[in-house]
C-alpha atoms as a PDB file:
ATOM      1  CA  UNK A   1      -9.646 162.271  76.066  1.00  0.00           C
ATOM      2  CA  UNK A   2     -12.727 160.321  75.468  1.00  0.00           C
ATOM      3  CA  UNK A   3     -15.531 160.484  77.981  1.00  0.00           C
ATOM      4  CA  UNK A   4     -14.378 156.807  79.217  1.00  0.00           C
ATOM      5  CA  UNK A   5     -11.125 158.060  79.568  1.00  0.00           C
ATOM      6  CA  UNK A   6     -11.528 161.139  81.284  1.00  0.00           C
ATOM      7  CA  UNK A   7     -13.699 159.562  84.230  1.00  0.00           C
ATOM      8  CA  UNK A   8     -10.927 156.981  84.718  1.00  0.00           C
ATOM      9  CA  UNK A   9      -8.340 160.262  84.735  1.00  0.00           C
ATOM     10  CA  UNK A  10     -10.738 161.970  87.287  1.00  0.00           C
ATOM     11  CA  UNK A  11     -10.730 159.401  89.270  1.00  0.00           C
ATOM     12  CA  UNK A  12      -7.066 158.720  89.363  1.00  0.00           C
ATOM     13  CA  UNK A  13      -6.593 162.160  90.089  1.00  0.00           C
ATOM     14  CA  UNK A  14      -8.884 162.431  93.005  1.00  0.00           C
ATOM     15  CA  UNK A  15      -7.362 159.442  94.131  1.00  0.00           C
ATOM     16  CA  UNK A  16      -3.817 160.427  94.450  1.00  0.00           C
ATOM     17  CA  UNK A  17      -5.093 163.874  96.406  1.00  0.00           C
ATOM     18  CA  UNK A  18      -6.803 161.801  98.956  1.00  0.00           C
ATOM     19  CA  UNK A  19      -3.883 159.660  99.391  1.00  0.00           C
ATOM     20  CA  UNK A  20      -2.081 162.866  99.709  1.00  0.00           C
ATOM     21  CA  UNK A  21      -4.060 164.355 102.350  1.00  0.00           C
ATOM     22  CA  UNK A  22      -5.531 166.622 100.068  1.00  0.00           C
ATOM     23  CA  UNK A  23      -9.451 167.682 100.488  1.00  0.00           C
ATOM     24  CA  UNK A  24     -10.867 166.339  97.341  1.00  0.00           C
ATOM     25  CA  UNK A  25     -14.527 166.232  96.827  1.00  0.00           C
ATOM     26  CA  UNK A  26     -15.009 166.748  93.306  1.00  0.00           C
ATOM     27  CA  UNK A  27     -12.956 168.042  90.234  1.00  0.00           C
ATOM     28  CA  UNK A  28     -13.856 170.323  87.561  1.00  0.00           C
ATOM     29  CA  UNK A  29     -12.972 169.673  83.970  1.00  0.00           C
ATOM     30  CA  UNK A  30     -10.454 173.037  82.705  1.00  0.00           C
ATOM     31  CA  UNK A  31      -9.237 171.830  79.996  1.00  0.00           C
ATOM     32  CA  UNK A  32      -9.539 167.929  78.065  1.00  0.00           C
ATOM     33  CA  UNK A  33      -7.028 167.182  75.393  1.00  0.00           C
ATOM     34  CA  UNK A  34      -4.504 165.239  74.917  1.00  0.00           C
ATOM     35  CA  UNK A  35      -3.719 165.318  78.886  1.00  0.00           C
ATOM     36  CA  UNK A  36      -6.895 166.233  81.473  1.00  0.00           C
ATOM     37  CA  UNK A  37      -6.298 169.278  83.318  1.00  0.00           C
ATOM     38  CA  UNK A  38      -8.596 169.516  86.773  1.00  0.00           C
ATOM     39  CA  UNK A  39      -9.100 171.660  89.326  1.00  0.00           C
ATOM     40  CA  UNK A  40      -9.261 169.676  92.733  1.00  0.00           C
ATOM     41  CA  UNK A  41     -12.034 171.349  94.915  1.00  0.00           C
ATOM     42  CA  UNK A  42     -12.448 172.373  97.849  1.00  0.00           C
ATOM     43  CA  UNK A  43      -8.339 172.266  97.979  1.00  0.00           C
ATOM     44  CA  UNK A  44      -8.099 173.971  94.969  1.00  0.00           C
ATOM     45  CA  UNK A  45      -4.961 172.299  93.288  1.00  0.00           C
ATOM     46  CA  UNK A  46      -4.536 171.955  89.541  1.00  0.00           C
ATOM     47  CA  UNK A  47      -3.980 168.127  88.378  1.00  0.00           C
ATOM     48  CA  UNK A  48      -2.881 167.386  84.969  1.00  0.00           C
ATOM     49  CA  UNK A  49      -3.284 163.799  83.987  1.00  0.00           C
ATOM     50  CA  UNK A  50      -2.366 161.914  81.110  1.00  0.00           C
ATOM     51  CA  UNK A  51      -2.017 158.687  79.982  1.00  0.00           C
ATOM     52  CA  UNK A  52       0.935 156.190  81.005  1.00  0.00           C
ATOM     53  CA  UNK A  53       1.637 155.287  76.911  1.00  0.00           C
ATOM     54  CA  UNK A  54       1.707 159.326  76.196  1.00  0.00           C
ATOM     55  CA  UNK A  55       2.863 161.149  78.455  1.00  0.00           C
ATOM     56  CA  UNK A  56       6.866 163.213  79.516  1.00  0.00           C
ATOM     57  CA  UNK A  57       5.347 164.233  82.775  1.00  0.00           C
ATOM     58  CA  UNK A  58       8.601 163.777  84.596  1.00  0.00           C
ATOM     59  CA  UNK A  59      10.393 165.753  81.790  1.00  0.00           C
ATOM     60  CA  UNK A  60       7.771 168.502  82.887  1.00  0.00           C
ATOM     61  CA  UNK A  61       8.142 168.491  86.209  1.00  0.00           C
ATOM     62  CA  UNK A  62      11.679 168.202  85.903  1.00  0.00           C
ATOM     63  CA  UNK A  63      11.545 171.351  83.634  1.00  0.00           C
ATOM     64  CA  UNK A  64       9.144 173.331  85.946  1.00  0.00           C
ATOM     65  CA  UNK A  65      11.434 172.787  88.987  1.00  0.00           C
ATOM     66  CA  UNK A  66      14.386 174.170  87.245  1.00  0.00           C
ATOM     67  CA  UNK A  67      13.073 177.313  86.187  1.00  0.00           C
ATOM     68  CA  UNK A  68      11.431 178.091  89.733  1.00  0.00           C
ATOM     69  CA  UNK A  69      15.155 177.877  90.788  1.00  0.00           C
ATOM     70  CA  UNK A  70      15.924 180.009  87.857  1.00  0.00           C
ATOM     71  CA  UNK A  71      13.465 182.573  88.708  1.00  0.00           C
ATOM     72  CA  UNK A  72      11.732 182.199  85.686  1.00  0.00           C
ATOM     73  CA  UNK A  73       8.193 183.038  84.937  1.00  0.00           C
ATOM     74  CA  UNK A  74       6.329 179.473  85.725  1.00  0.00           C
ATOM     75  CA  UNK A  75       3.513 178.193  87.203  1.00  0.00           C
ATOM     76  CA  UNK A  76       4.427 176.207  90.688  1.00  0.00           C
ATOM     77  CA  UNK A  77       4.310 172.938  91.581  1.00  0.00           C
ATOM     78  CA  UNK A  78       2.201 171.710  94.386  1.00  0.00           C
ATOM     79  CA  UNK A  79       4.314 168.593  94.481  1.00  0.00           C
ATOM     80  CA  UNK A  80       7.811 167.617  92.588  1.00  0.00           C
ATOM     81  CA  UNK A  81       6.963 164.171  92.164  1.00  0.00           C
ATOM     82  CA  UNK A  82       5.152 162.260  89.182  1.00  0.00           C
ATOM     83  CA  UNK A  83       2.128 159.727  90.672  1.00  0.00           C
ATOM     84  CA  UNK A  84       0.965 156.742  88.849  1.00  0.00           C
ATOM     85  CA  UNK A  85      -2.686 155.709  89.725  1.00  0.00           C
ATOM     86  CA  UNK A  86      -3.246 152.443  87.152  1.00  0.00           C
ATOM     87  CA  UNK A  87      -2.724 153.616  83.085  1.00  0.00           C
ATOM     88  CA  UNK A  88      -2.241 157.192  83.975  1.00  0.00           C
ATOM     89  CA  UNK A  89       0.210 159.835  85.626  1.00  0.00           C
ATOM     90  CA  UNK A  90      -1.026 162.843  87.742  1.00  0.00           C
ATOM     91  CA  UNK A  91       0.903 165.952  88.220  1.00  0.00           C
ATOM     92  CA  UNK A  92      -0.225 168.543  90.968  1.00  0.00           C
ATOM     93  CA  UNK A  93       0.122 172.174  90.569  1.00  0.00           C
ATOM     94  CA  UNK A  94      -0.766 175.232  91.984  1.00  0.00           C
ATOM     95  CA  UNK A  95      -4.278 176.714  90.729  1.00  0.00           C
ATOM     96  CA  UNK A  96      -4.198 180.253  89.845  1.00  0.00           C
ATOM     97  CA  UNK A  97      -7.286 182.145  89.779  1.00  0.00           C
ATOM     98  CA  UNK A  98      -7.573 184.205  86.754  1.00  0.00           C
ATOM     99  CA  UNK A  99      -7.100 187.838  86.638  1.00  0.00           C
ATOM    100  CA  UNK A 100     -10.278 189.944  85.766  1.00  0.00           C
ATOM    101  CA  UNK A 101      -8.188 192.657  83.825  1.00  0.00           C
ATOM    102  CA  UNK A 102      -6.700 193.737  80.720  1.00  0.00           C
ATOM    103  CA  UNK A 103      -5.104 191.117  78.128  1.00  0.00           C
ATOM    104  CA  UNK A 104      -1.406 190.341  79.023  1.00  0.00           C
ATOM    105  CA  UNK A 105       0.333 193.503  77.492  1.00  0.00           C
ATOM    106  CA  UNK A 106       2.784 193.356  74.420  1.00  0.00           C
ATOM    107  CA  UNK A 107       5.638 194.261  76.480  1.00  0.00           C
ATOM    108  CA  UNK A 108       4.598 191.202  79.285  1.00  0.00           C
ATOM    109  CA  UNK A 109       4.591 188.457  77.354  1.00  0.00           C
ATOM    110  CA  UNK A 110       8.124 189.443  75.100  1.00  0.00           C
ATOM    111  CA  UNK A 111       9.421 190.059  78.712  1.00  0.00           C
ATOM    112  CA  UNK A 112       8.041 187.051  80.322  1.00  0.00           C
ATOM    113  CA  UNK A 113       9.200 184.498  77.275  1.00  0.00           C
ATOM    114  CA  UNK A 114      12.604 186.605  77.291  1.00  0.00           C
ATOM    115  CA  UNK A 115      12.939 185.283  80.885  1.00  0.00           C
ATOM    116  CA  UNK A 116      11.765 182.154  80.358  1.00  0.00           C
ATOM    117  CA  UNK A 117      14.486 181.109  77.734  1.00  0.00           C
ATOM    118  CA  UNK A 118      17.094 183.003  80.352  1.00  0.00           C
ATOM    119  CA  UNK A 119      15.986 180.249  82.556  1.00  0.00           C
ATOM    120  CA  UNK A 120      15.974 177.477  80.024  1.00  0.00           C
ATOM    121  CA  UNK A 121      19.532 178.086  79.013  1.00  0.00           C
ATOM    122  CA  UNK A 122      20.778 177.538  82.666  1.00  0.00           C
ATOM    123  CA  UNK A 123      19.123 173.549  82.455  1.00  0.00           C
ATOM    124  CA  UNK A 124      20.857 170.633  81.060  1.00  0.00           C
ATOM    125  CA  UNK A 125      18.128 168.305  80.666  1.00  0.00           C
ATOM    126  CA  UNK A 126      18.208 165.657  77.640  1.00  0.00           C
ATOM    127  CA  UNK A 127      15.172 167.017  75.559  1.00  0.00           C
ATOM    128  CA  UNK A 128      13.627 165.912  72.002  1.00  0.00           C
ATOM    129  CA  UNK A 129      14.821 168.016  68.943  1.00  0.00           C
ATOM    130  CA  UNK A 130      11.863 169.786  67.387  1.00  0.00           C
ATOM    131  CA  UNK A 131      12.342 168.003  64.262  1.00  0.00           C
ATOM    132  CA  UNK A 132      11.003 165.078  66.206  1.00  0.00           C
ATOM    133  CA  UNK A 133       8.039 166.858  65.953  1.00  0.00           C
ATOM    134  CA  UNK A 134       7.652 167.830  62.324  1.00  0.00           C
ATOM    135  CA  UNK A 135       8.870 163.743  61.800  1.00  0.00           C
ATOM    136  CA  UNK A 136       5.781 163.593  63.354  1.00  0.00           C
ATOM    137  CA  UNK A 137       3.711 165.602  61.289  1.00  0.00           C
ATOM    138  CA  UNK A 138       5.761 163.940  58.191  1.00  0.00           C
ATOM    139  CA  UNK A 139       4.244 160.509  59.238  1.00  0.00           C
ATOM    140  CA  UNK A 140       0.900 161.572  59.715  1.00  0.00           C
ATOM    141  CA  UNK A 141       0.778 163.232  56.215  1.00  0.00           C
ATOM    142  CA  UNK A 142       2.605 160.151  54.440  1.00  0.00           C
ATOM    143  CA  UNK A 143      -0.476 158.149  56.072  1.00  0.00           C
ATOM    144  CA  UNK A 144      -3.459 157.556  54.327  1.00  0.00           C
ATOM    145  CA  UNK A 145      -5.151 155.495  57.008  1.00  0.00           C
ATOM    146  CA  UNK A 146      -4.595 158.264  59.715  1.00  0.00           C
ATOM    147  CA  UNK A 147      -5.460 160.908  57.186  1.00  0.00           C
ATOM    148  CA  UNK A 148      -8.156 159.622  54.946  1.00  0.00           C
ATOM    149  CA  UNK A 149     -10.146 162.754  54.881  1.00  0.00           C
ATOM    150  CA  UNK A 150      -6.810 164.757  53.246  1.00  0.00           C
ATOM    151  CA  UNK A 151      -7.338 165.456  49.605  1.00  0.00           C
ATOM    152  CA  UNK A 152      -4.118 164.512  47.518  1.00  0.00           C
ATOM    153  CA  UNK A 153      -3.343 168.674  46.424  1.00  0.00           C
ATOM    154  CA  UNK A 154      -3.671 169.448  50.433  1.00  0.00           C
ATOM    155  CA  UNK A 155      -1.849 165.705  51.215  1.00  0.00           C
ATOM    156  CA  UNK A 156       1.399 167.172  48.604  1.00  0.00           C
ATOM    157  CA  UNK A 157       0.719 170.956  49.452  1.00  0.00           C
ATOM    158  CA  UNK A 158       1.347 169.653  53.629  1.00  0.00           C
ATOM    159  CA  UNK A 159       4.409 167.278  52.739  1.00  0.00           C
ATOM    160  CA  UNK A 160       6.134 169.500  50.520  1.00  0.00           C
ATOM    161  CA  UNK A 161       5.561 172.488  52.538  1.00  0.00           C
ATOM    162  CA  UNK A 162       6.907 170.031  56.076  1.00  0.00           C
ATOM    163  CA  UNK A 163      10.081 168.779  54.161  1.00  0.00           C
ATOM    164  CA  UNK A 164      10.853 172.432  52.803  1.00  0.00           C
ATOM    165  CA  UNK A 165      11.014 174.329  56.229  1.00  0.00           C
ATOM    166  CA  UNK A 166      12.310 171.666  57.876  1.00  0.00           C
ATOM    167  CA  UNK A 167      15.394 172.141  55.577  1.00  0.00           C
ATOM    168  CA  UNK A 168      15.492 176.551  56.094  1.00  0.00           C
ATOM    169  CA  UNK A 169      15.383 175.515  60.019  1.00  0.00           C
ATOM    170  CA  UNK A 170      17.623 173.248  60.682  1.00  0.00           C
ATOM    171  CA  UNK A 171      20.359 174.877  58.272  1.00  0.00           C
ATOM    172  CA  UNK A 172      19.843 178.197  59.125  1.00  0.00           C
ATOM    173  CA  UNK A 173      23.072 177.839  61.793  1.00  0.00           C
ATOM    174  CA  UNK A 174      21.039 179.627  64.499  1.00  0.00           C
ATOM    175  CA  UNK A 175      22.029 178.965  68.437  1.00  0.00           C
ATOM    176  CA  UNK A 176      19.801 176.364  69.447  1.00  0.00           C
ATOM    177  CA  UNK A 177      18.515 175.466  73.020  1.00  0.00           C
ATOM    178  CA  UNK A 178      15.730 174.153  75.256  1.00  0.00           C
ATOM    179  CA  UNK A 179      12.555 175.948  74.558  1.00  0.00           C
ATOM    180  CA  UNK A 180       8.795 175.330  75.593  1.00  0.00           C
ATOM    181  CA  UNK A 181       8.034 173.956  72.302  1.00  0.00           C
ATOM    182  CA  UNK A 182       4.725 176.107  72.576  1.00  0.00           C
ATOM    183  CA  UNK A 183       4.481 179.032  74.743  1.00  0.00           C
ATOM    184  CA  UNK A 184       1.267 180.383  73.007  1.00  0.00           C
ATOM    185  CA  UNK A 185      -1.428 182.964  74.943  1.00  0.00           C
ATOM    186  CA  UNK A 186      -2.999 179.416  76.058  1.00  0.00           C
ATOM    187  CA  UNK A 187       0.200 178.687  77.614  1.00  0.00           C
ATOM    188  CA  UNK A 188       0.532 181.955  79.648  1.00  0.00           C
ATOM    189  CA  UNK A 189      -1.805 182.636  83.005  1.00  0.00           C
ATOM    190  CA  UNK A 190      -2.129 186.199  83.798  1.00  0.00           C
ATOM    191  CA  UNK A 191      -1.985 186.041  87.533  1.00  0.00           C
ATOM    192  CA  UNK A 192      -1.724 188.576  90.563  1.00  0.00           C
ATOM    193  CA  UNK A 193       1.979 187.530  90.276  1.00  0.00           C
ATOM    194  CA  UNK A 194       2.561 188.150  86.777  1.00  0.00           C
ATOM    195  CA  UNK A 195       2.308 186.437  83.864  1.00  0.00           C
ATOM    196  CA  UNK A 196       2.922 182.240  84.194  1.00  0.00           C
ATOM    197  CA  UNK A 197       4.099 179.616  81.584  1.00  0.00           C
ATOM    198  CA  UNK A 198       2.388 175.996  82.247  1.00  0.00           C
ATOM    199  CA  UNK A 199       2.302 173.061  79.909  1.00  0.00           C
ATOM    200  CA  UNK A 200       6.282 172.045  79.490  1.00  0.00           C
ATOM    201  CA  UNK A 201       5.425 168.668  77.900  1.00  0.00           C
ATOM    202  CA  UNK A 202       6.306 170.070  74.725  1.00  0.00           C
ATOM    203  CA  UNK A 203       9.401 171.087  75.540  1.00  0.00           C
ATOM    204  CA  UNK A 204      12.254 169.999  73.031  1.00  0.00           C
ATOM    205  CA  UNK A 205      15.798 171.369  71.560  1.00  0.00           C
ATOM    206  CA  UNK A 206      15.569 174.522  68.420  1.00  0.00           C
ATOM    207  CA  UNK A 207      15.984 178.183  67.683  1.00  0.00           C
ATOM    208  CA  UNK A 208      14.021 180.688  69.821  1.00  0.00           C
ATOM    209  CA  UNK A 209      12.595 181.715  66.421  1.00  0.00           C
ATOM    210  CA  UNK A 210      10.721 178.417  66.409  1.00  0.00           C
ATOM    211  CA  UNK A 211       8.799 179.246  69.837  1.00  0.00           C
ATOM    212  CA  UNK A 212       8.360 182.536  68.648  1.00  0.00           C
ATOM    213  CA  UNK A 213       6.352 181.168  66.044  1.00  0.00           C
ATOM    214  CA  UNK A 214       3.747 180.323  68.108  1.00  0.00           C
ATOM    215  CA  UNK A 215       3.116 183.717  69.488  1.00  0.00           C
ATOM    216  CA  UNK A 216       1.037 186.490  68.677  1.00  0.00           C
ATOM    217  CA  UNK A 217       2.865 188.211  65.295  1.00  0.00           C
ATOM    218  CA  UNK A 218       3.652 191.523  67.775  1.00  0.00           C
ATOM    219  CA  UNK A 219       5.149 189.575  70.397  1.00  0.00           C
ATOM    220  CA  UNK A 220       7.565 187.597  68.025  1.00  0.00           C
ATOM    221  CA  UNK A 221       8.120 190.800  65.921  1.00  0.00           C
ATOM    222  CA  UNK A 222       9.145 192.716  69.129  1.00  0.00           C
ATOM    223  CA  UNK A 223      11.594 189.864  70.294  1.00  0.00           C
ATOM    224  CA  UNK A 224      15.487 190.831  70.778  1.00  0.00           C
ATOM    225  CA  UNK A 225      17.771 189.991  68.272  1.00  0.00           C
ATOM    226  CA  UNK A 226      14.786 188.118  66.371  1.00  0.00           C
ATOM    227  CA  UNK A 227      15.912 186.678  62.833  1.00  0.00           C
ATOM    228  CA  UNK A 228      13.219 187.612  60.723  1.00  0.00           C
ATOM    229  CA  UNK A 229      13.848 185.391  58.066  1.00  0.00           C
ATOM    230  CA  UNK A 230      13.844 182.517  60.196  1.00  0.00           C
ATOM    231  CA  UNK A 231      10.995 183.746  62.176  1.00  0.00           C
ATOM    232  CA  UNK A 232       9.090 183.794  58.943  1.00  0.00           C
ATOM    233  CA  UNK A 233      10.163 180.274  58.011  1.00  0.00           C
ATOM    234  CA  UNK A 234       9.169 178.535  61.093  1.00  0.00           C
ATOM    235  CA  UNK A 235       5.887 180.344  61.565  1.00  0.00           C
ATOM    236  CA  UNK A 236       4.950 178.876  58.460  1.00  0.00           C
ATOM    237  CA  UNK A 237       6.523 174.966  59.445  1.00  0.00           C
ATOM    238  CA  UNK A 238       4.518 175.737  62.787  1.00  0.00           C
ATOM    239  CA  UNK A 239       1.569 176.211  60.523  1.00  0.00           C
ATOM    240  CA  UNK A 240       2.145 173.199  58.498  1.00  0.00           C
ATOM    241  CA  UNK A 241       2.125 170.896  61.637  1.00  0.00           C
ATOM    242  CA  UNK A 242      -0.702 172.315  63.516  1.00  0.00           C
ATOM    243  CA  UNK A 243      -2.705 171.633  60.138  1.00  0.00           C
ATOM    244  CA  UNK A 244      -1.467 168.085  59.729  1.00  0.00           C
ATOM    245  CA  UNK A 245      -2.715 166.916  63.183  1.00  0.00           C
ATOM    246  CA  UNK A 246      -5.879 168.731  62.519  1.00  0.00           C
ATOM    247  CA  UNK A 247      -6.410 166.150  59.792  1.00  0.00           C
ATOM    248  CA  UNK A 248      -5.873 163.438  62.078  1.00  0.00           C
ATOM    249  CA  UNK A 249      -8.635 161.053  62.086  1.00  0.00           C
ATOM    250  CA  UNK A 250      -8.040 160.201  65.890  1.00  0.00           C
ATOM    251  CA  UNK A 251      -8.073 164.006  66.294  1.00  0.00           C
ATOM    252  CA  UNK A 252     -10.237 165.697  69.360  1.00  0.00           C
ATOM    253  CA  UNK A 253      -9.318 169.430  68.730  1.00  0.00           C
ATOM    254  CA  UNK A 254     -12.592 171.633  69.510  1.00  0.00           C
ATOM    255  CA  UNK A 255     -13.581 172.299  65.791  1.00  0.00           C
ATOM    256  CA  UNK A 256     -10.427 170.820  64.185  1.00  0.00           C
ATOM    257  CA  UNK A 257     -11.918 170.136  60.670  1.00  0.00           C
ATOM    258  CA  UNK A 258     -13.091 173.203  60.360  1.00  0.00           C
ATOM    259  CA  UNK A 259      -9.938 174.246  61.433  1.00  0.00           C
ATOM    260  CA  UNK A 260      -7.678 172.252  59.084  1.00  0.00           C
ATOM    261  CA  UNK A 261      -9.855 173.629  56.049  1.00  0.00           C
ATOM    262  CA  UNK A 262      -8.930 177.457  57.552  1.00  0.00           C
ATOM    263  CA  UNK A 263      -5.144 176.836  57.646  1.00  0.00           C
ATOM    264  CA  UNK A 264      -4.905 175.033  54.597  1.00  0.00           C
ATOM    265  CA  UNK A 265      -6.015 178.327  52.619  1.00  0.00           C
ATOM    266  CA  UNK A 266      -3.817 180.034  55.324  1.00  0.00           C
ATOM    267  CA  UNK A 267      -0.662 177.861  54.010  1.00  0.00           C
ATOM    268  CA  UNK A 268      -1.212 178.277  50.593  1.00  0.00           C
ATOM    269  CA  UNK A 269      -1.194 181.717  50.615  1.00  0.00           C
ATOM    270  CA  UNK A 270       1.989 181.796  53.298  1.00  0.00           C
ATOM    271  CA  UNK A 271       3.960 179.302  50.868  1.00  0.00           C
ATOM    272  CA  UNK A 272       3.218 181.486  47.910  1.00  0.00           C
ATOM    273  CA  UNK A 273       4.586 184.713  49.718  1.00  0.00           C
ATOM    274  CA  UNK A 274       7.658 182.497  50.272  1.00  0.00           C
ATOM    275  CA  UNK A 275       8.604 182.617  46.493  1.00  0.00           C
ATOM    276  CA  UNK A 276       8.149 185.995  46.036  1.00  0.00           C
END
């Protein structure tokens, strides 16, 4: 969010703990993205707040609350209801203090996620396909006014590469089901209770192989009954997107330029291993 924007958010987010009953006296800034995330002091809830135009928080919420029933590995909610405070919705959570220890092991995180899709599979909420997504990054790429910094080699290299792994997903015939769309380390709290999922607003419909993707190469490598094949295929569409919205102009990734230089070389090189 802009600075405009996230002092509006902070302020609707305060708001909403007051009228809650909360003790809010100031907010800290975690995390500033496409959604706010703030730490409510002295109370010491999470809020995540995002814009009324842009925002699934009630598919999150919705999400969250199943797999707490489920058992699952996930971050609780403070409160199961979605608040509207003028162009934005707030979501309270609890705040975790972070762990002073060693990384979250090899052997955590496969177990955690392995849990976490257990959990998923037992919810029959109407989710996006992750297609939707790579339309997503297809329309960005096809967009010179979005995109004018793309040079046409990296515009063709980015839509061929989009339309090509889109294909070796979706007809690879694998189970499909409700995933977290991106359960990387960000996504994953070490806490005294063990490691935590948070951020379900990308959750959406596909393989397991295509959340894999977005983990650390041992963790996806180490998954039961991974398809390798696959798991190569959509860490490289995975790739593809995250390089497209770097390009973006509206873009506020820490560094993305710099970024969507890096993973271009990345791509070529993963694109040329594909035809070997």
């Amino acid at each position: 969010m802009q600075a405009n924007e996230t002092q509006q958010a902070t302020r609707a987010a305060m708001s909403i703990g007051s009228q809650l009953g909360l003790a809010v006296r100031d907010a800290a800034v975690l995390h500033n993205s496409n959604a706010l995330t703030l730490r409510l002091q002295p109370c010491d809830v999470l809020a995540r707040v995002a814009s009324v135009a842009h925002q699934r928080a009630q598919l999150e919420v919705d999400v969250a609350r199943g797999l707490a029933e489920a058992g699952s590995p996930v971050a609780a909610l403070e409160s199961p209801e979605v608040f509207v405070q003028n162009d934005y919705v707030v979501t309270l959570w609890t705040y975790y203090e972070p762990v002073a220890a060693q990384p979250i092991s090899r052997a955590g995180y496969v177990g955690a996620l392995e849990r976490l899709h257990a959990g998923m599979r037992r919810i029959a909420l109407p989710a996006p396909h992750f297609t939707d997504r790579v339309s997503a990054a297809q329309r960005l790429v096809v967009d010179h006014a979005r995109t004018p910094e793309l040079a046409a080699p990296d515009r063709a290299l980015l839509a061929g590469t989009l339309a090509r792994m889109r294909r070796a997903v979706t007809d690879s015939g694998r189970p499909e089901q409700l995933l977290h769309g991106e359960p990387h380390p960000g996504n994953l709290l070490s806490t005294r209770a063990g490691p935590l999922f948070i951020d379900f607003e990308t959750c959406c419909r596909g393989p397991v192989e295509f959340d894999l993707a977005h983990t650390p190469d041992d963790v996806g490598d180490h998954y039961p009954g991974v398809d390798r094949r696959l798991l190569r295929d959509c860490r490289t569409l995975v790739l593809a997107m995250i390089t497209a919205w770097r390009w973006d102009r509206d873009d506020q990734f820490p560094d993305g330029r710099r970024l969507g230089v890096e993973w271009l070389s990345e791509l070529r090189k993963a694109t040329a291993n594909l035809d070997r």
